[in-house]
PDB file of N, CA and C in Angstrom:
ATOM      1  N   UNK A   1     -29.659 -68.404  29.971  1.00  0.00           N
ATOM      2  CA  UNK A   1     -28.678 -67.332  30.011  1.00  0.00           C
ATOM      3  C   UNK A   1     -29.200 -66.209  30.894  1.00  0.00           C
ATOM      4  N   UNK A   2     -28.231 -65.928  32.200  1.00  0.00           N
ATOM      5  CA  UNK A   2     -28.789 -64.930  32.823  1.00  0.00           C
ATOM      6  C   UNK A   2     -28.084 -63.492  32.333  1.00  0.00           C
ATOM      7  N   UNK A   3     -29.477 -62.597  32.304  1.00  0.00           N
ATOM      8  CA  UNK A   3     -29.447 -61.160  31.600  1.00  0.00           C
ATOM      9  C   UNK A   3     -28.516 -60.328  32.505  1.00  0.00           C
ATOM     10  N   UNK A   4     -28.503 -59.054  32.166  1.00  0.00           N
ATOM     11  CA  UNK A   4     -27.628 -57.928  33.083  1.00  0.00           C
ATOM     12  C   UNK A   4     -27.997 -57.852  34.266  1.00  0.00           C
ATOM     13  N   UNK A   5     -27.797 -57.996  35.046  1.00  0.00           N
ATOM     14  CA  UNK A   5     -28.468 -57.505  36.586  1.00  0.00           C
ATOM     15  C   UNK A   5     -28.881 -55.584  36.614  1.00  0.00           C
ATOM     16  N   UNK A   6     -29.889 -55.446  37.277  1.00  0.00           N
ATOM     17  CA  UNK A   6     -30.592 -54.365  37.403  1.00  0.00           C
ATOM     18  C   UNK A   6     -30.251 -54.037  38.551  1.00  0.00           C
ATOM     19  N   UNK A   7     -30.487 -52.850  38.890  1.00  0.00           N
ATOM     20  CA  UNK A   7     -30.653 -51.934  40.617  1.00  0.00           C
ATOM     21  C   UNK A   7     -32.314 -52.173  41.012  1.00  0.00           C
ATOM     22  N   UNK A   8     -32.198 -52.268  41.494  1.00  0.00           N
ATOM     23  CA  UNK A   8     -33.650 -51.687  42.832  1.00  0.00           C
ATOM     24  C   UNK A   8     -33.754 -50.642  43.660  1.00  0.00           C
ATOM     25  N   UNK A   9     -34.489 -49.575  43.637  1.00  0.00           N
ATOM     26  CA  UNK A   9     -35.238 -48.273  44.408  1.00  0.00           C
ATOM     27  C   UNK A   9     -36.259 -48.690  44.988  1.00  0.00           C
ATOM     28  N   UNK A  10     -36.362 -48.550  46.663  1.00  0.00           N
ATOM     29  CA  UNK A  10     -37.221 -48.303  47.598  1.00  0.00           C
ATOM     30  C   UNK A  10     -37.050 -47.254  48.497  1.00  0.00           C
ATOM     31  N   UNK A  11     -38.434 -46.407  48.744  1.00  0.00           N
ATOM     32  CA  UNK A  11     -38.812 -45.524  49.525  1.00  0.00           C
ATOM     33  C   UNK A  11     -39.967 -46.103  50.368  1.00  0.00           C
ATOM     34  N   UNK A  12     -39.656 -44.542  51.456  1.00  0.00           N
ATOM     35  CA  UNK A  12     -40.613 -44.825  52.589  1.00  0.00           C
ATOM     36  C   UNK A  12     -41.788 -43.691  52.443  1.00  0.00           C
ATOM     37  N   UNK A  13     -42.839 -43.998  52.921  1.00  0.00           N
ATOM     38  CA  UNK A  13     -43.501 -42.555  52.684  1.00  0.00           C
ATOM     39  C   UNK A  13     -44.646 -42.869  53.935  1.00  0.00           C
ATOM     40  N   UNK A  14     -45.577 -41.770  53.940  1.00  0.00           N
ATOM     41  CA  UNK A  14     -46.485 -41.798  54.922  1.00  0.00           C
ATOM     42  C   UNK A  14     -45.645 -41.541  56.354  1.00  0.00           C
ATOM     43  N   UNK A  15     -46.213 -41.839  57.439  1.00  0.00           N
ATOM     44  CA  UNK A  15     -45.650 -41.593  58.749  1.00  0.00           C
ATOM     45  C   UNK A  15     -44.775 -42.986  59.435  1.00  0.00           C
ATOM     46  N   UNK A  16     -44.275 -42.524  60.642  1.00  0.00           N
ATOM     47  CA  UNK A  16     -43.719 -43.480  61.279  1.00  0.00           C
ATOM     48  C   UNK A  16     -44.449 -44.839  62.102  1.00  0.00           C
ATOM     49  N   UNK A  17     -44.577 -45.530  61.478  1.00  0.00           N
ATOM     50  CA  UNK A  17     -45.084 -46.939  62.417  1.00  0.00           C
ATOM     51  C   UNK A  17     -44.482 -47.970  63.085  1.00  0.00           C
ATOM     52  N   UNK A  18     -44.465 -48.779  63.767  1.00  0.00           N
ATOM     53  CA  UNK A  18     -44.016 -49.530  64.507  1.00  0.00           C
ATOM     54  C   UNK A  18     -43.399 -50.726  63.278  1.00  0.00           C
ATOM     55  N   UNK A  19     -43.679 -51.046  62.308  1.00  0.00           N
ATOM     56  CA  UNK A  19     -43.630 -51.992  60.951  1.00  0.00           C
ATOM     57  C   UNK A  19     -42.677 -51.267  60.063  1.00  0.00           C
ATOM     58  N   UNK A  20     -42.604 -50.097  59.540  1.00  0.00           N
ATOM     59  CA  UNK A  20     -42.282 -49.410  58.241  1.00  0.00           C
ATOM     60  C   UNK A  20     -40.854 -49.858  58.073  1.00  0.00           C
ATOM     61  N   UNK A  21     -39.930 -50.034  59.555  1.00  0.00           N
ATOM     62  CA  UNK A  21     -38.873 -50.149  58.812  1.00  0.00           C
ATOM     63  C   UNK A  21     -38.295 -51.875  59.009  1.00  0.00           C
ATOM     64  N   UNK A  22     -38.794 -52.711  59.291  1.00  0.00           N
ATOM     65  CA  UNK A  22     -39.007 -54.332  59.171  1.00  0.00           C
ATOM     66  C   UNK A  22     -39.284 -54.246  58.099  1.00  0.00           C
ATOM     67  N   UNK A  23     -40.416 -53.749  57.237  1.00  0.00           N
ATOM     68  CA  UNK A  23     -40.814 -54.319  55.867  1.00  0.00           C
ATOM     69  C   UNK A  23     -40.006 -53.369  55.219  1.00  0.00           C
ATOM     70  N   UNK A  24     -38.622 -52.593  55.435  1.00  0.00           N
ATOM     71  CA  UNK A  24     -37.422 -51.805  54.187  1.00  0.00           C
ATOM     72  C   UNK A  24     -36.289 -53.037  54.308  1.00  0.00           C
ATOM     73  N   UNK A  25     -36.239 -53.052  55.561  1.00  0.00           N
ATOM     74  CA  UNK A  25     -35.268 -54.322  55.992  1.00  0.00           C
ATOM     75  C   UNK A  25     -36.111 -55.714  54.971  1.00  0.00           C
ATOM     76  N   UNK A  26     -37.192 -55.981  55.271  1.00  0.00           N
ATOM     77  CA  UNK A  26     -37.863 -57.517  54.642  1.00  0.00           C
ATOM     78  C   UNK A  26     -37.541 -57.545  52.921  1.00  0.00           C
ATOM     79  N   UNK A  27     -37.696 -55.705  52.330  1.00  0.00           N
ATOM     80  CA  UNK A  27     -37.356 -55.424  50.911  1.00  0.00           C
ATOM     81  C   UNK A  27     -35.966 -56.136  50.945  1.00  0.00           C
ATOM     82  N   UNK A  28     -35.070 -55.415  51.123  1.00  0.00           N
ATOM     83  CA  UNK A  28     -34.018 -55.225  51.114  1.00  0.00           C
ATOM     84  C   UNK A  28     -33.536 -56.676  50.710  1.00  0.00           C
ATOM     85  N   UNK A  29     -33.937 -57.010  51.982  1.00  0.00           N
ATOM     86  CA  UNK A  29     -33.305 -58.661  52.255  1.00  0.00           C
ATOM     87  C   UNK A  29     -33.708 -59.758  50.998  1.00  0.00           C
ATOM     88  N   UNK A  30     -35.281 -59.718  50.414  1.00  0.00           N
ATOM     89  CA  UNK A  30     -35.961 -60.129  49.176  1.00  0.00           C
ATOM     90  C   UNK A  30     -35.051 -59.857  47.591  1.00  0.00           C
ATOM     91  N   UNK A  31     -34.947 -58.436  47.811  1.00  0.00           N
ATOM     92  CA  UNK A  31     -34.495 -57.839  46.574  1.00  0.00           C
ATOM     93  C   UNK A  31     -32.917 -58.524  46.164  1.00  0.00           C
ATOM     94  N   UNK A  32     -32.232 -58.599  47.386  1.00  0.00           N
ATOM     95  CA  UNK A  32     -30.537 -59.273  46.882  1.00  0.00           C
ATOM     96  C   UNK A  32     -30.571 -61.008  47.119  1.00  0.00           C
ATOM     97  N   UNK A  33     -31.627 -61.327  47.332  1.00  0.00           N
ATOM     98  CA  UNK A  33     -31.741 -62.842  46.775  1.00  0.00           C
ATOM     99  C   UNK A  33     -32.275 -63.100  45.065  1.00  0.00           C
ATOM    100  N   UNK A  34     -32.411 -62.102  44.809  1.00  0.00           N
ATOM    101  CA  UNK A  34     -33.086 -62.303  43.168  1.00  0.00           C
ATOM    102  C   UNK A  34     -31.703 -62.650  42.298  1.00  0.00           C
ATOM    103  N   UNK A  35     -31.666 -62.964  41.606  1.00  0.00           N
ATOM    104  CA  UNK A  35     -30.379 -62.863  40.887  1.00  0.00           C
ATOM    105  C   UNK A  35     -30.341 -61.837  39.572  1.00  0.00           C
ATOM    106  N   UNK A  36     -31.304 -61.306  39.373  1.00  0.00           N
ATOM    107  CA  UNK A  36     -30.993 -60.419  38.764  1.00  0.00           C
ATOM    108  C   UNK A  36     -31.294 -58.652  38.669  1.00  0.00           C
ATOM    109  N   UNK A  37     -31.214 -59.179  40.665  1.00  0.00           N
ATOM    110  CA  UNK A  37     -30.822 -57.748  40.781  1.00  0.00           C
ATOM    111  C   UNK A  37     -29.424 -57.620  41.818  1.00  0.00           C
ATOM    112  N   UNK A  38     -28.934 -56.091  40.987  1.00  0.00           N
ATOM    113  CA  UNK A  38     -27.095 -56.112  41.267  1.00  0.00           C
ATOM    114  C   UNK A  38     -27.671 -55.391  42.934  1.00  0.00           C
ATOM    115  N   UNK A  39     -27.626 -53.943  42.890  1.00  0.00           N
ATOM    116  CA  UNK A  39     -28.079 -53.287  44.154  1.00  0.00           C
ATOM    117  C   UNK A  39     -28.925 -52.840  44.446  1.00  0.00           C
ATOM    118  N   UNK A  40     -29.313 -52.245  46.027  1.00  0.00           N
ATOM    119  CA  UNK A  40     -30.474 -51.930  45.852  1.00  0.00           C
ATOM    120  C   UNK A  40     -30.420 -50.655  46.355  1.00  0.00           C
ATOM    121  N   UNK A  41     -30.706 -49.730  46.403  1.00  0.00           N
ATOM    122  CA  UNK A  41     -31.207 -48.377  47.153  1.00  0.00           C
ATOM    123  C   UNK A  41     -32.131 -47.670  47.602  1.00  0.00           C
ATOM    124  N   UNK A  42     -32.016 -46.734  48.760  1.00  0.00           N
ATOM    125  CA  UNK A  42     -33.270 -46.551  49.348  1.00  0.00           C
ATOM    126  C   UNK A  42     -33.230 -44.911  48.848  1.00  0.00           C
ATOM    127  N   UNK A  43     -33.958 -44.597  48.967  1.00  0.00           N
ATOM    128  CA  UNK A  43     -34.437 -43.051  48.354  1.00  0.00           C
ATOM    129  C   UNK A  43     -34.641 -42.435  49.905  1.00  0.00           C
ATOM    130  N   UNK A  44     -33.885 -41.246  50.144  1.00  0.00           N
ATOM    131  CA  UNK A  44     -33.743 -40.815  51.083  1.00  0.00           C
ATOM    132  C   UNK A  44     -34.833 -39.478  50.785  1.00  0.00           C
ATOM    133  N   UNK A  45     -35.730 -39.147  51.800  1.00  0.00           N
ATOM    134  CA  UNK A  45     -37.256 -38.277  51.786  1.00  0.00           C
ATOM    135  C   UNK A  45     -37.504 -38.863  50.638  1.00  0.00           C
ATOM    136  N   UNK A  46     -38.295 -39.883  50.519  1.00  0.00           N
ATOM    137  CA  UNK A  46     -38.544 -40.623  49.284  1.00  0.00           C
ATOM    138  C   UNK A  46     -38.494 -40.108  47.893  1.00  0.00           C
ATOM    139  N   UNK A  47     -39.768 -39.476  46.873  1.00  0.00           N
ATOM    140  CA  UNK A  47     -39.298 -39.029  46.009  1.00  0.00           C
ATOM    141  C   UNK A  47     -38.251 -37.913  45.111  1.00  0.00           C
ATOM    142  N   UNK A  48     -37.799 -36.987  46.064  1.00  0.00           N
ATOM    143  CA  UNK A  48     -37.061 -35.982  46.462  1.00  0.00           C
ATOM    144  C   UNK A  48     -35.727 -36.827  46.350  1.00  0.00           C
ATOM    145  N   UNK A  49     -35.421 -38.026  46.857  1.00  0.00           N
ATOM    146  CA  UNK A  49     -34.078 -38.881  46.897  1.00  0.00           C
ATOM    147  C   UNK A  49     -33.682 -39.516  45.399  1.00  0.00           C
ATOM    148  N   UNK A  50     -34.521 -39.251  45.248  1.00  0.00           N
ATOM    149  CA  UNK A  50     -34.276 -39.969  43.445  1.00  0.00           C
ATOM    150  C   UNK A  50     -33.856 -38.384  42.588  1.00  0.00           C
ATOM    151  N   UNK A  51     -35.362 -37.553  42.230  1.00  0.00           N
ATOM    152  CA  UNK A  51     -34.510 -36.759  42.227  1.00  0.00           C
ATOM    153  C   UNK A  51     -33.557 -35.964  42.478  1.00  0.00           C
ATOM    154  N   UNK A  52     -33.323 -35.774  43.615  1.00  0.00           N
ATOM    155  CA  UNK A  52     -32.046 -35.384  43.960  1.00  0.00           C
ATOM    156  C   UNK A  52     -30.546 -36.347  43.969  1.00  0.00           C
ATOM    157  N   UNK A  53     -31.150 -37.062  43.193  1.00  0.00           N
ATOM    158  CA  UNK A  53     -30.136 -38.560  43.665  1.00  0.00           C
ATOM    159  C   UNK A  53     -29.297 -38.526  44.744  1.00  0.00           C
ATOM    160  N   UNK A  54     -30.194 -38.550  45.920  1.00  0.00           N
ATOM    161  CA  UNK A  54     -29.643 -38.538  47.202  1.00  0.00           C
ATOM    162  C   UNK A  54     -30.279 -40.105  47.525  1.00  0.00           C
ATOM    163  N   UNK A  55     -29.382 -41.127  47.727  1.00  0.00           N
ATOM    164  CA  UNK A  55     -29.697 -42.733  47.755  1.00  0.00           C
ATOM    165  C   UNK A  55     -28.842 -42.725  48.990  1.00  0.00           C
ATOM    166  N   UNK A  56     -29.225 -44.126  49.172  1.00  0.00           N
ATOM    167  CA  UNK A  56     -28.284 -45.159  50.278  1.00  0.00           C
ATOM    168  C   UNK A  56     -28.187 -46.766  49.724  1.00  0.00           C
ATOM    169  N   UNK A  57     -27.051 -46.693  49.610  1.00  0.00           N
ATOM    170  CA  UNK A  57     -26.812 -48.292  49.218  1.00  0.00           C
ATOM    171  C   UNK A  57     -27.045 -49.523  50.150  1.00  0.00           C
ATOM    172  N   UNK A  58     -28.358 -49.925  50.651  1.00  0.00           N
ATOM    173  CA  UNK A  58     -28.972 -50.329  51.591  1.00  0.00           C
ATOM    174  C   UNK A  58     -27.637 -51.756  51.542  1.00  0.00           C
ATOM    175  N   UNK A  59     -27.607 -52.288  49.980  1.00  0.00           N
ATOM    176  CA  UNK A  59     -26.861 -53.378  50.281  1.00  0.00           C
ATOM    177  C   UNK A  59     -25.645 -53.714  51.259  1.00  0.00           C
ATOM    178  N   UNK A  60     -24.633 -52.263  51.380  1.00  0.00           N
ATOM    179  CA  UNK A  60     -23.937 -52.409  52.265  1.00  0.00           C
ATOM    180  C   UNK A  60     -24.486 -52.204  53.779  1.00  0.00           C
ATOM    181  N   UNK A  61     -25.531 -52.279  54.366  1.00  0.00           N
ATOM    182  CA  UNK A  61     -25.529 -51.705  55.437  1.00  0.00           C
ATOM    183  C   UNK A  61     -25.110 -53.647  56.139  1.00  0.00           C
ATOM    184  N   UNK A  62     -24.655 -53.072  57.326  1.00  0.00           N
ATOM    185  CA  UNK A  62     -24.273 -54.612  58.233  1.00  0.00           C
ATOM    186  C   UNK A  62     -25.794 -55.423  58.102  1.00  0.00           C
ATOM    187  N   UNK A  63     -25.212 -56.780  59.297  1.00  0.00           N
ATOM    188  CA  UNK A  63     -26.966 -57.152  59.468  1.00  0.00           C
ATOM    189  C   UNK A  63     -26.730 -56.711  60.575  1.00  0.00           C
ATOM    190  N   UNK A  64     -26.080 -56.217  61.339  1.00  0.00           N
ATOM    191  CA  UNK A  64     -26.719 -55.368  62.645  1.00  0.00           C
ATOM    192  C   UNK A  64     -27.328 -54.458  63.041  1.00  0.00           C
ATOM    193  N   UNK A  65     -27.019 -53.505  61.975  1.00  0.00           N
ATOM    194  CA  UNK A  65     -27.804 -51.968  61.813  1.00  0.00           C
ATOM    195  C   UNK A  65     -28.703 -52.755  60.878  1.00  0.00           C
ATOM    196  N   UNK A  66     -29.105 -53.764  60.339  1.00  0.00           N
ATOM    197  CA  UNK A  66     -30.982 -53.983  59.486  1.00  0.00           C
ATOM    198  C   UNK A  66     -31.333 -55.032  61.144  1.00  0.00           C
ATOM    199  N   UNK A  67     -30.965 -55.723  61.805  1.00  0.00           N
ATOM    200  CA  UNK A  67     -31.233 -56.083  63.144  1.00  0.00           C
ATOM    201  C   UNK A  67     -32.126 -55.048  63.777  1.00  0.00           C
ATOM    202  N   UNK A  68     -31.096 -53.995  63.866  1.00  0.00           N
ATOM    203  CA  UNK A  68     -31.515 -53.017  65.269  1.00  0.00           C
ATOM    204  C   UNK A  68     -33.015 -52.255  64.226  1.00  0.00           C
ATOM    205  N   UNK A  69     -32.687 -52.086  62.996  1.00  0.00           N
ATOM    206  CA  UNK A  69     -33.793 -51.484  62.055  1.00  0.00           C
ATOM    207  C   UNK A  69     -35.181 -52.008  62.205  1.00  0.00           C
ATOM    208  N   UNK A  70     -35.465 -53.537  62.724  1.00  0.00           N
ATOM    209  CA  UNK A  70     -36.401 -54.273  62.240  1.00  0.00           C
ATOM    210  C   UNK A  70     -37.175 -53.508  63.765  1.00  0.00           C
ATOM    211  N   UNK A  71     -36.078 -53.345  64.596  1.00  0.00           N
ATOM    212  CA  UNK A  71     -37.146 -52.814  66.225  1.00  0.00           C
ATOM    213  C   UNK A  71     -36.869 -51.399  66.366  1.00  0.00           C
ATOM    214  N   UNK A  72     -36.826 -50.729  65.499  1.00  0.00           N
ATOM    215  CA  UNK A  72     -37.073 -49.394  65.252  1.00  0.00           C
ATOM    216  C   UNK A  72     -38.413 -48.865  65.093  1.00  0.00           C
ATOM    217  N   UNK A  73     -39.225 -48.397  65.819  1.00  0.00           N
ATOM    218  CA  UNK A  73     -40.171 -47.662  65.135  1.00  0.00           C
ATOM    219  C   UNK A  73     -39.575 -45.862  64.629  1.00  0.00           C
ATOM    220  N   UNK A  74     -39.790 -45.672  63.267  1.00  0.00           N
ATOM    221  CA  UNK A  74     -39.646 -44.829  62.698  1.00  0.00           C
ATOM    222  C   UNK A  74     -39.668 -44.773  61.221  1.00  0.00           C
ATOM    223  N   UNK A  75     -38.903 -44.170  60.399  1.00  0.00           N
ATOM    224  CA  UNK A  75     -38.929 -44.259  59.017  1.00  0.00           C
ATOM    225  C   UNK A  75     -37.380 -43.452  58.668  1.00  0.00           C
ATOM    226  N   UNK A  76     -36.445 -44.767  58.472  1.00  0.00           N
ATOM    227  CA  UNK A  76     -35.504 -45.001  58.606  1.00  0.00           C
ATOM    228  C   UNK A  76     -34.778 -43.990  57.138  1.00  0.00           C
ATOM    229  N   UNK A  77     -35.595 -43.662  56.580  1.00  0.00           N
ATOM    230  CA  UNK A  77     -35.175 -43.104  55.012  1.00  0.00           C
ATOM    231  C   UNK A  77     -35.740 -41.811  54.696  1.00  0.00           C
ATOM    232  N   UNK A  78     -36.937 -41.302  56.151  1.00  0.00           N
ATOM    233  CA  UNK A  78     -37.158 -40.380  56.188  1.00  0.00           C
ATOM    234  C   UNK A  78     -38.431 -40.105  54.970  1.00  0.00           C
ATOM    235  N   UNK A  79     -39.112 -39.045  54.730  1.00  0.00           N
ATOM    236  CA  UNK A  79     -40.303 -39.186  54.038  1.00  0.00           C
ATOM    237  C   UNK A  79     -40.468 -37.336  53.422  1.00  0.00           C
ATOM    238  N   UNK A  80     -41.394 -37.261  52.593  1.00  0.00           N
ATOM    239  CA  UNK A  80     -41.438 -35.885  52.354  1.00  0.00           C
ATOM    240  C   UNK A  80     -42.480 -35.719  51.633  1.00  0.00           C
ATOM    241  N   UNK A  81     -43.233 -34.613  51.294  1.00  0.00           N
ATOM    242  CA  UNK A  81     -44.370 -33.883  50.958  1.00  0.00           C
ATOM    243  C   UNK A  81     -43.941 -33.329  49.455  1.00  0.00           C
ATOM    244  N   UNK A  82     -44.261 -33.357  48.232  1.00  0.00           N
ATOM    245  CA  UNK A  82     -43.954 -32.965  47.518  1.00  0.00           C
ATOM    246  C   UNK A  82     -44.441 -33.040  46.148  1.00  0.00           C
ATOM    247  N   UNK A  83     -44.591 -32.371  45.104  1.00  0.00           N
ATOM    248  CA  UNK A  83     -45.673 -32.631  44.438  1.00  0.00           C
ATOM    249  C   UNK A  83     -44.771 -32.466  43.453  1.00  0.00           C
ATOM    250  N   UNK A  84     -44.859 -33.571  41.903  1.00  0.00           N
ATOM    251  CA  UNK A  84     -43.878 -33.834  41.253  1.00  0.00           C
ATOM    252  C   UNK A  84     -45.108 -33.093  39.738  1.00  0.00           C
ATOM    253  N   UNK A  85     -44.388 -31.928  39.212  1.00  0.00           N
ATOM    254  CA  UNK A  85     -44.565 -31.301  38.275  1.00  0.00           C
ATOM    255  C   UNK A  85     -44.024 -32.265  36.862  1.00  0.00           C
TER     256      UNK A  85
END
């Protein structure tokens, strides 16, 4: 018997590399083959995106914009400094 399906949260953090956003795209792509997970979201300035529940529903993005993502160097979700009290 399969259970409720869950969400998935991924962030980016640290700086921009030539990789960072291939392996959000490689998440992404991993996470909605599971079956028991429903969506997934990315946390926009990473921890700051949760709390602020400022997300992106990565699941809808095309495969053209996670295409053009994989030869992106940058950090597609953006990143932030912040110290969680």
């Amino acid at each position: 018997m399969m259970g409720r399906k869950r969400n998935a949260v991924v962030g980016q953090s640290g700086g921009p590399t030539a990789v960072i956003n291939n392996s959000l795209v490689g998440v992404n792509h991993e996470a909605l083959q599971h079956e028991k997970i429903g969506q997934i979201y990315g946390m926009l300035r990473g921890i700051k995106g949760v709390l602020d529940e400022d997300l992106v529903d990565l699941g809808r993005e095309s495969s053209q914009t996670l295409e053009m993502l994989c030869v992106t160097p940058s950090l597609a979700l953006g990143t932030v400094r912040y110290k969680v009290t």
